[in-house]
C-alpha atoms as a PDB file:
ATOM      1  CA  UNK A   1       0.000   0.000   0.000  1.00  0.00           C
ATOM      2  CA  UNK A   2       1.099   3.420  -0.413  1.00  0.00           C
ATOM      3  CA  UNK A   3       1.300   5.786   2.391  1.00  0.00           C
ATOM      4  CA  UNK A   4      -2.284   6.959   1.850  1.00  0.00           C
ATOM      5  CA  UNK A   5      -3.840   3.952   1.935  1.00  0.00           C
ATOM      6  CA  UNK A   6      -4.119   2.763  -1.600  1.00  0.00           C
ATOM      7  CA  UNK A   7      -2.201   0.752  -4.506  1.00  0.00           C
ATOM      8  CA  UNK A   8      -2.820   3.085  -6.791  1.00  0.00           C
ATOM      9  CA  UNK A   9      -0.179   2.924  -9.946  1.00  0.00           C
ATOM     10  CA  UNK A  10       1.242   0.001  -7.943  1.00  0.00           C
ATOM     11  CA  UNK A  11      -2.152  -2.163  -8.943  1.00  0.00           C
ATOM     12  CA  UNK A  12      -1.236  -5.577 -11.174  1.00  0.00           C
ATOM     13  CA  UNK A  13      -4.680  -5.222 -12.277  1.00  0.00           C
ATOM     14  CA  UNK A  14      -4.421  -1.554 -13.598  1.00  0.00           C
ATOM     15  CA  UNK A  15      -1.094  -2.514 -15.230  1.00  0.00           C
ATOM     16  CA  UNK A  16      -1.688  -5.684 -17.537  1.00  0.00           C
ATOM     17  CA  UNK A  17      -5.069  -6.106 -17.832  1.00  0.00           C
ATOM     18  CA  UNK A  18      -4.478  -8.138 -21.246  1.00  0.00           C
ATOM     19  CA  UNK A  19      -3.132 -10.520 -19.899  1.00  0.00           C
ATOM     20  CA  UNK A  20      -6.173 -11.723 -17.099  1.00  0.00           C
ATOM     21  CA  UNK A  21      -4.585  -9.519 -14.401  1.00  0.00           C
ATOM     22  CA  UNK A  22      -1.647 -11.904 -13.850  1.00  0.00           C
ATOM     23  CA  UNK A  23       1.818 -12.706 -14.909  1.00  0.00           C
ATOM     24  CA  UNK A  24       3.217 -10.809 -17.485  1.00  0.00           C
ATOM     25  CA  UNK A  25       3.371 -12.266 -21.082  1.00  0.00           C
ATOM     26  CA  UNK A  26       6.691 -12.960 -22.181  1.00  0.00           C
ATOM     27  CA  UNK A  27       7.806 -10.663 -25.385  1.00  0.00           C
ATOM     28  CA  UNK A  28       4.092  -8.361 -25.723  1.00  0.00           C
ATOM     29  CA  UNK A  29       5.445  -5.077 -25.698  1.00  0.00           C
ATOM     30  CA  UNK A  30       3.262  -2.176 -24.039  1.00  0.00           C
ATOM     31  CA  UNK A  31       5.137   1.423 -24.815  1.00  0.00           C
ATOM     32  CA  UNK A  32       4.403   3.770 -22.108  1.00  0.00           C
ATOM     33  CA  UNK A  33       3.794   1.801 -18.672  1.00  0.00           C
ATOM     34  CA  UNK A  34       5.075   3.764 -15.596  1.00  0.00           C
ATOM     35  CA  UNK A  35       7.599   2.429 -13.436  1.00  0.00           C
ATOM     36  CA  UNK A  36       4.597   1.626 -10.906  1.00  0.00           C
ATOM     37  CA  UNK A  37       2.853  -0.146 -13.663  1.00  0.00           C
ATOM     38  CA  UNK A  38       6.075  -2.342 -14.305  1.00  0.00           C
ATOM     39  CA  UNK A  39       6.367  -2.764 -10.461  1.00  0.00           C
ATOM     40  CA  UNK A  40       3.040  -4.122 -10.319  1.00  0.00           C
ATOM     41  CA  UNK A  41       3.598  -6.914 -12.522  1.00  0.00           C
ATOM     42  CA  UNK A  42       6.669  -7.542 -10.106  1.00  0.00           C
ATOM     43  CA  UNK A  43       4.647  -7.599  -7.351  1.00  0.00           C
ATOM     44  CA  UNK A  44       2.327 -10.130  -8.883  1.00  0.00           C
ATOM     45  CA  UNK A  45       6.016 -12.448  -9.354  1.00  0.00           C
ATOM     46  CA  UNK A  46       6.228 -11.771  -5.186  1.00  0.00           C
ATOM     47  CA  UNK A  47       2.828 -12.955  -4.316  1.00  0.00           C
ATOM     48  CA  UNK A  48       3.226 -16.048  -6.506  1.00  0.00           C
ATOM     49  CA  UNK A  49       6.498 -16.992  -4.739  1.00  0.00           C
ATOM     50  CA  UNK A  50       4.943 -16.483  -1.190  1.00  0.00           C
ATOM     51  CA  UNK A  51       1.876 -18.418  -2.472  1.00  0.00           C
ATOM     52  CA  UNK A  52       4.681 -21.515  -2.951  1.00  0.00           C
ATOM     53  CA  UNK A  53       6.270 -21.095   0.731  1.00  0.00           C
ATOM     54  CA  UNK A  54       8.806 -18.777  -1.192  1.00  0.00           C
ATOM     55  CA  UNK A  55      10.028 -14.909   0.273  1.00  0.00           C
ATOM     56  CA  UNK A  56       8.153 -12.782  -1.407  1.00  0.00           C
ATOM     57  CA  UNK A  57      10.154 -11.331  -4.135  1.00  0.00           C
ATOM     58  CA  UNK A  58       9.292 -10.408  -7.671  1.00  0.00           C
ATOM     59  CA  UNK A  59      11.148  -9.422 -10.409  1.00  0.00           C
ATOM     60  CA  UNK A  60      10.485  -8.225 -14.501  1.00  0.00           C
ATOM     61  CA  UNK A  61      12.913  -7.243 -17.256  1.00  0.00           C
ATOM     62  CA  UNK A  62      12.245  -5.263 -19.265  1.00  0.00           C
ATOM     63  CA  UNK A  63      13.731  -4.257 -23.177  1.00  0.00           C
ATOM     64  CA  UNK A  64      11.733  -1.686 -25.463  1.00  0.00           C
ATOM     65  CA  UNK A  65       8.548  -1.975 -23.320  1.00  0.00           C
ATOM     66  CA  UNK A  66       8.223  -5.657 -24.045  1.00  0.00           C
ATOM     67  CA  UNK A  67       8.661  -8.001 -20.715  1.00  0.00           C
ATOM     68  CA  UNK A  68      11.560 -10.369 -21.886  1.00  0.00           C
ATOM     69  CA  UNK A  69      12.070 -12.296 -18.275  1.00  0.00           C
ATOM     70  CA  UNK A  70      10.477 -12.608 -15.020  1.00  0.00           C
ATOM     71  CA  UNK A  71      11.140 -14.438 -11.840  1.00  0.00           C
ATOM     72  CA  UNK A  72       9.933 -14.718  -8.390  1.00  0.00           C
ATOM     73  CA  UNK A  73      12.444 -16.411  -5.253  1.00  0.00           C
ATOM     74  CA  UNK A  74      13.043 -20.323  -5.763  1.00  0.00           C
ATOM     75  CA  UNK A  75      15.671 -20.629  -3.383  1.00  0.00           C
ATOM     76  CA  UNK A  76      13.712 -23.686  -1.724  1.00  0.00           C
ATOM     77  CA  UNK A  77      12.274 -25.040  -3.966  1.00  0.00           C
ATOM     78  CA  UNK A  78      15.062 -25.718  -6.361  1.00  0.00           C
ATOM     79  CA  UNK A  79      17.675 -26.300  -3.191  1.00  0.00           C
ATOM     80  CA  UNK A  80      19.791 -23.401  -5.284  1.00  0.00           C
ATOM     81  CA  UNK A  81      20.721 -20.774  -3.373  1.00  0.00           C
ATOM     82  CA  UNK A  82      21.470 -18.427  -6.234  1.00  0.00           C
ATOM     83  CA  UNK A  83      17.802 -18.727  -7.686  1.00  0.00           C
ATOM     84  CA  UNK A  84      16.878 -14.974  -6.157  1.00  0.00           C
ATOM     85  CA  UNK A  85      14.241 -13.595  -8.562  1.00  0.00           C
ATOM     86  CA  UNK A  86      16.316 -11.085 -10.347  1.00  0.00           C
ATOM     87  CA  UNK A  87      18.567 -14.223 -11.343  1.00  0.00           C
ATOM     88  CA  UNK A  88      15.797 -16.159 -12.731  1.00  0.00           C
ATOM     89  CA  UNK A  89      14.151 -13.159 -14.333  1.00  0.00           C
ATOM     90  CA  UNK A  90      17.822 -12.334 -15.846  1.00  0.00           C
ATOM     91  CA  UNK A  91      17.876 -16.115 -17.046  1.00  0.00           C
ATOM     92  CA  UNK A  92      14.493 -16.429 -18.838  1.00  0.00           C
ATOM     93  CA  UNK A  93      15.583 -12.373 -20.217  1.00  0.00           C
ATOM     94  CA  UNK A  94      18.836 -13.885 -21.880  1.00  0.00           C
ATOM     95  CA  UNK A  95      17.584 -16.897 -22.961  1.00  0.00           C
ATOM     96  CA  UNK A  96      14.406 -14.759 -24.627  1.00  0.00           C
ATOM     97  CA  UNK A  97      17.018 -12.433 -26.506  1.00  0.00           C
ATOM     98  CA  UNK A  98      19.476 -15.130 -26.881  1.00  0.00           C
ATOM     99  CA  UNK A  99      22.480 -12.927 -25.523  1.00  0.00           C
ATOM    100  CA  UNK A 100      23.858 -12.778 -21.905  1.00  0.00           C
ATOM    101  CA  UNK A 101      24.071  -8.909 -22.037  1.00  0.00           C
ATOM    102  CA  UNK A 102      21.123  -7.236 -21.568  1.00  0.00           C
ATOM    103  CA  UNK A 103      22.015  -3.511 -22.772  1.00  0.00           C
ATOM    104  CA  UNK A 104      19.313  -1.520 -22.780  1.00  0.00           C
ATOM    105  CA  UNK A 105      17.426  -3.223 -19.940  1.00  0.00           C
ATOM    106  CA  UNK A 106      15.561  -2.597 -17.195  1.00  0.00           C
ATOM    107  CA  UNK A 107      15.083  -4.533 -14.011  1.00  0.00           C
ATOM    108  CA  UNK A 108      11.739  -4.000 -11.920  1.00  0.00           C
ATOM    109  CA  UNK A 109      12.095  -5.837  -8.467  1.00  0.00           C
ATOM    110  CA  UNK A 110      10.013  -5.364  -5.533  1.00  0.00           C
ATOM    111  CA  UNK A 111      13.163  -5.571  -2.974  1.00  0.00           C
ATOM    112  CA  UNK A 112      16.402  -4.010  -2.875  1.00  0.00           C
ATOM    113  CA  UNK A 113      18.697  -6.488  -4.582  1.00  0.00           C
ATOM    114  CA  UNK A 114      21.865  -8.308  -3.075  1.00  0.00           C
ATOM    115  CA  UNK A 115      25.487  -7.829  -3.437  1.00  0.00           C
ATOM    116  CA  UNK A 116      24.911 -11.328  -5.293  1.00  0.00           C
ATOM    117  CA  UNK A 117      22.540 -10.193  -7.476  1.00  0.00           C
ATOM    118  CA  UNK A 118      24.022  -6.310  -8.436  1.00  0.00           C
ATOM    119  CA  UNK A 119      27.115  -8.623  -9.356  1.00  0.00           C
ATOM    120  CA  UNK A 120      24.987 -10.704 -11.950  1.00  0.00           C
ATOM    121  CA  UNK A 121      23.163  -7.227 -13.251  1.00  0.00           C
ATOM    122  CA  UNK A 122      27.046  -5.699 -13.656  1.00  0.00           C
ATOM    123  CA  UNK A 123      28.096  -8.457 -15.764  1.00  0.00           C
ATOM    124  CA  UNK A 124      24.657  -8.521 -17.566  1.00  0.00           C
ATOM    125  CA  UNK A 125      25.404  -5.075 -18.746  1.00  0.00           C
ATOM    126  CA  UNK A 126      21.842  -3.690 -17.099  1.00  0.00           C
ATOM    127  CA  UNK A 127      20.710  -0.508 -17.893  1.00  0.00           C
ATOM    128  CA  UNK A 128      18.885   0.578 -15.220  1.00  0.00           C
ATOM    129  CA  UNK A 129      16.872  -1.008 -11.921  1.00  0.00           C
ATOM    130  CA  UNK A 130      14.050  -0.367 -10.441  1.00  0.00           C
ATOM    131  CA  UNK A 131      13.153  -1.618  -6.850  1.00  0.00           C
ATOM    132  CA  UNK A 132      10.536  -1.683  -4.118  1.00  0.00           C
ATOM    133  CA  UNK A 133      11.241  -1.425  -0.313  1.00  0.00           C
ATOM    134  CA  UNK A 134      14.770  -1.388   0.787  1.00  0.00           C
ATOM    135  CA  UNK A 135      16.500  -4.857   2.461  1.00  0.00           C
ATOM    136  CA  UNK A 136      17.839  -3.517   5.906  1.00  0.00           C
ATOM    137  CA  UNK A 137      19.732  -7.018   5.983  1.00  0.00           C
ATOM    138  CA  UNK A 138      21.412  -7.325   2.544  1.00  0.00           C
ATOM    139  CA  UNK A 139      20.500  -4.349   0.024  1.00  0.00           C
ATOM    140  CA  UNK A 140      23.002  -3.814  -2.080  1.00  0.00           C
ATOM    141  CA  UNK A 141      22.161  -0.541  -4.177  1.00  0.00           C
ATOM    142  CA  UNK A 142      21.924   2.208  -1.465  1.00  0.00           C
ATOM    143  CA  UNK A 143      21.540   0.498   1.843  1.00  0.00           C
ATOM    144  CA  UNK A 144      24.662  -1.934   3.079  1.00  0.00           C
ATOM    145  CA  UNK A 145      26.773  -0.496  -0.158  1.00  0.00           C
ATOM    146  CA  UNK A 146      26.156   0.617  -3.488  1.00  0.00           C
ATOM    147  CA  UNK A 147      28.406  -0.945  -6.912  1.00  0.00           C
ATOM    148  CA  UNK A 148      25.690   0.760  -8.993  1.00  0.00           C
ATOM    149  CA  UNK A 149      27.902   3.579  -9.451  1.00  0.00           C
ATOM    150  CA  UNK A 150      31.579   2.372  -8.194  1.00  0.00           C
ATOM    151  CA  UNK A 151      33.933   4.089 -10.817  1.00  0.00           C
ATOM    152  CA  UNK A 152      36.656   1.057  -9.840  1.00  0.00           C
ATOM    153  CA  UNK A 153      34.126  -1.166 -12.161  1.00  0.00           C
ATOM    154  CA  UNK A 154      33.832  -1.472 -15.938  1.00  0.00           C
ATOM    155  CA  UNK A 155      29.953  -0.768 -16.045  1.00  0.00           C
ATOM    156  CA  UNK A 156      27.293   1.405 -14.078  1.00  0.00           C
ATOM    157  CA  UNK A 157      23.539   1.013 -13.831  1.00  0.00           C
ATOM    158  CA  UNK A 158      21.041   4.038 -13.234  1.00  0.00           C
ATOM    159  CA  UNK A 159      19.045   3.107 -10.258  1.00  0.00           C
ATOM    160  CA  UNK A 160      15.217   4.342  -8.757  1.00  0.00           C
ATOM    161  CA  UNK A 161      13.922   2.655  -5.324  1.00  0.00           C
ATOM    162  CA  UNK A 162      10.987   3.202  -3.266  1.00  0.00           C
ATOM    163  CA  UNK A 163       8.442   2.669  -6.271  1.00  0.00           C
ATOM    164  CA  UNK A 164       5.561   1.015  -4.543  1.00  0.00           C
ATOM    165  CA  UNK A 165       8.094   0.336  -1.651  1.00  0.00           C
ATOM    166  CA  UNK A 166       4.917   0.453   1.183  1.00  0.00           C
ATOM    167  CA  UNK A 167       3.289  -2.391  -1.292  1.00  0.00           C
ATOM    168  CA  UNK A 168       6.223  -4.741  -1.669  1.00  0.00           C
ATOM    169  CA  UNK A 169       7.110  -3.526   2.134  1.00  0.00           C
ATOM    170  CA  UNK A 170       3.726  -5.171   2.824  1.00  0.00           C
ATOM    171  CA  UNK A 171       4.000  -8.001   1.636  1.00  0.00           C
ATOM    172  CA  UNK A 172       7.536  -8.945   2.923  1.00  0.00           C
ATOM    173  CA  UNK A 173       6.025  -8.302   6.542  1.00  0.00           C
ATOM    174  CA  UNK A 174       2.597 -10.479   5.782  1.00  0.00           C
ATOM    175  CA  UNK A 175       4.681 -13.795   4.729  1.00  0.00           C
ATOM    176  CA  UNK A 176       6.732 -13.406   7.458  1.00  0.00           C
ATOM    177  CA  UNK A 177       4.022 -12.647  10.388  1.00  0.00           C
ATOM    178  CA  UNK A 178       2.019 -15.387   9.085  1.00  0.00           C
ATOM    179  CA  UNK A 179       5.090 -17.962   9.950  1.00  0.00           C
ATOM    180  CA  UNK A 180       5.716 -16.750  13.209  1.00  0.00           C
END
């Protein structure tokens, strides 16, 4: 939810409502979505993985305005510890374009991503991400460091956080009570 109570930009069902109101379709380009309307289709990837037993994360990326991968966390249920969602979203991406850089790309997640993951978005050349709520505990683009930016590395990615941060926020802190 956003601060005032509502979804607003950050509703799945405002955002792709060609596609039944659920995941994304895979290539269908849509010119103009907002970052919030991008998020959204994240934050559909997060519910599905907390629908599984997973942490709710949810991740889209995005080339031209066309959705080329998404992913939502795996890490149980494929016993790999490296199948965050922005890793599966980046897989299904490259194998869609058939190229292991991604220039030009976006990446919409709904939580800040790991020093893991920011690696994997270096070397896939990202253009730009786009996340949700911060991760006190292992945020790697603002919160416990930032390689985003770091001028000792061959590549730099724009990044914008907080977009429907209070939604993806949420959710994190609904899975979570509801295993306690």
């Amino acid at each position: 939810m956003d601060r005032d109570g509502t979804r607003s930009g950050c509703d799945r069902k405002q955002a792709w409502p060609a596609a039944g109101y659920g995941a994304a379709p895979i290539g269908h380009s849509v010119p103009g979505l907002s970052d919030e309307e991008y998020m959204a289709l994240a934050l559909f990837e997060a519910e599905r993985a907390a629908h599984v037993g997973e942490v709710p994360v949810g991740a889209i990326v995005v080339v031209g305005g066309a959705v080329v991968g998404r992913g939502q966390n795996r890490p149980i249920a494929s016993a790999d510890p490296t199948a965050h969602a922005e890793i599966v979203a980046l897989r299904e991406a490259c194998r869609s374009i058939g190229n292991y850089r991604l220039v030009g790309a976006e990446l919409f997640v709904t939580v800040e991503p790991c020093l893991m993951c920011v690696g994997a978005l270096l070397q896939a050349r990202m253009t730009r991400v786009v996340y949700g709520c911060p991760d006190p505990k292992g945020g790697f683009l603002g919160t416990l460091g930032d390689f985003s930016r770091d001028s000792r590395l061959n590549h730099a990615f724009a990044v914008r956080g907080g977009v429907c941060g209070d939604a993806a926020a949420t959710l994190l802190r609904e899975f979570f009570r509801s295993r306690r």
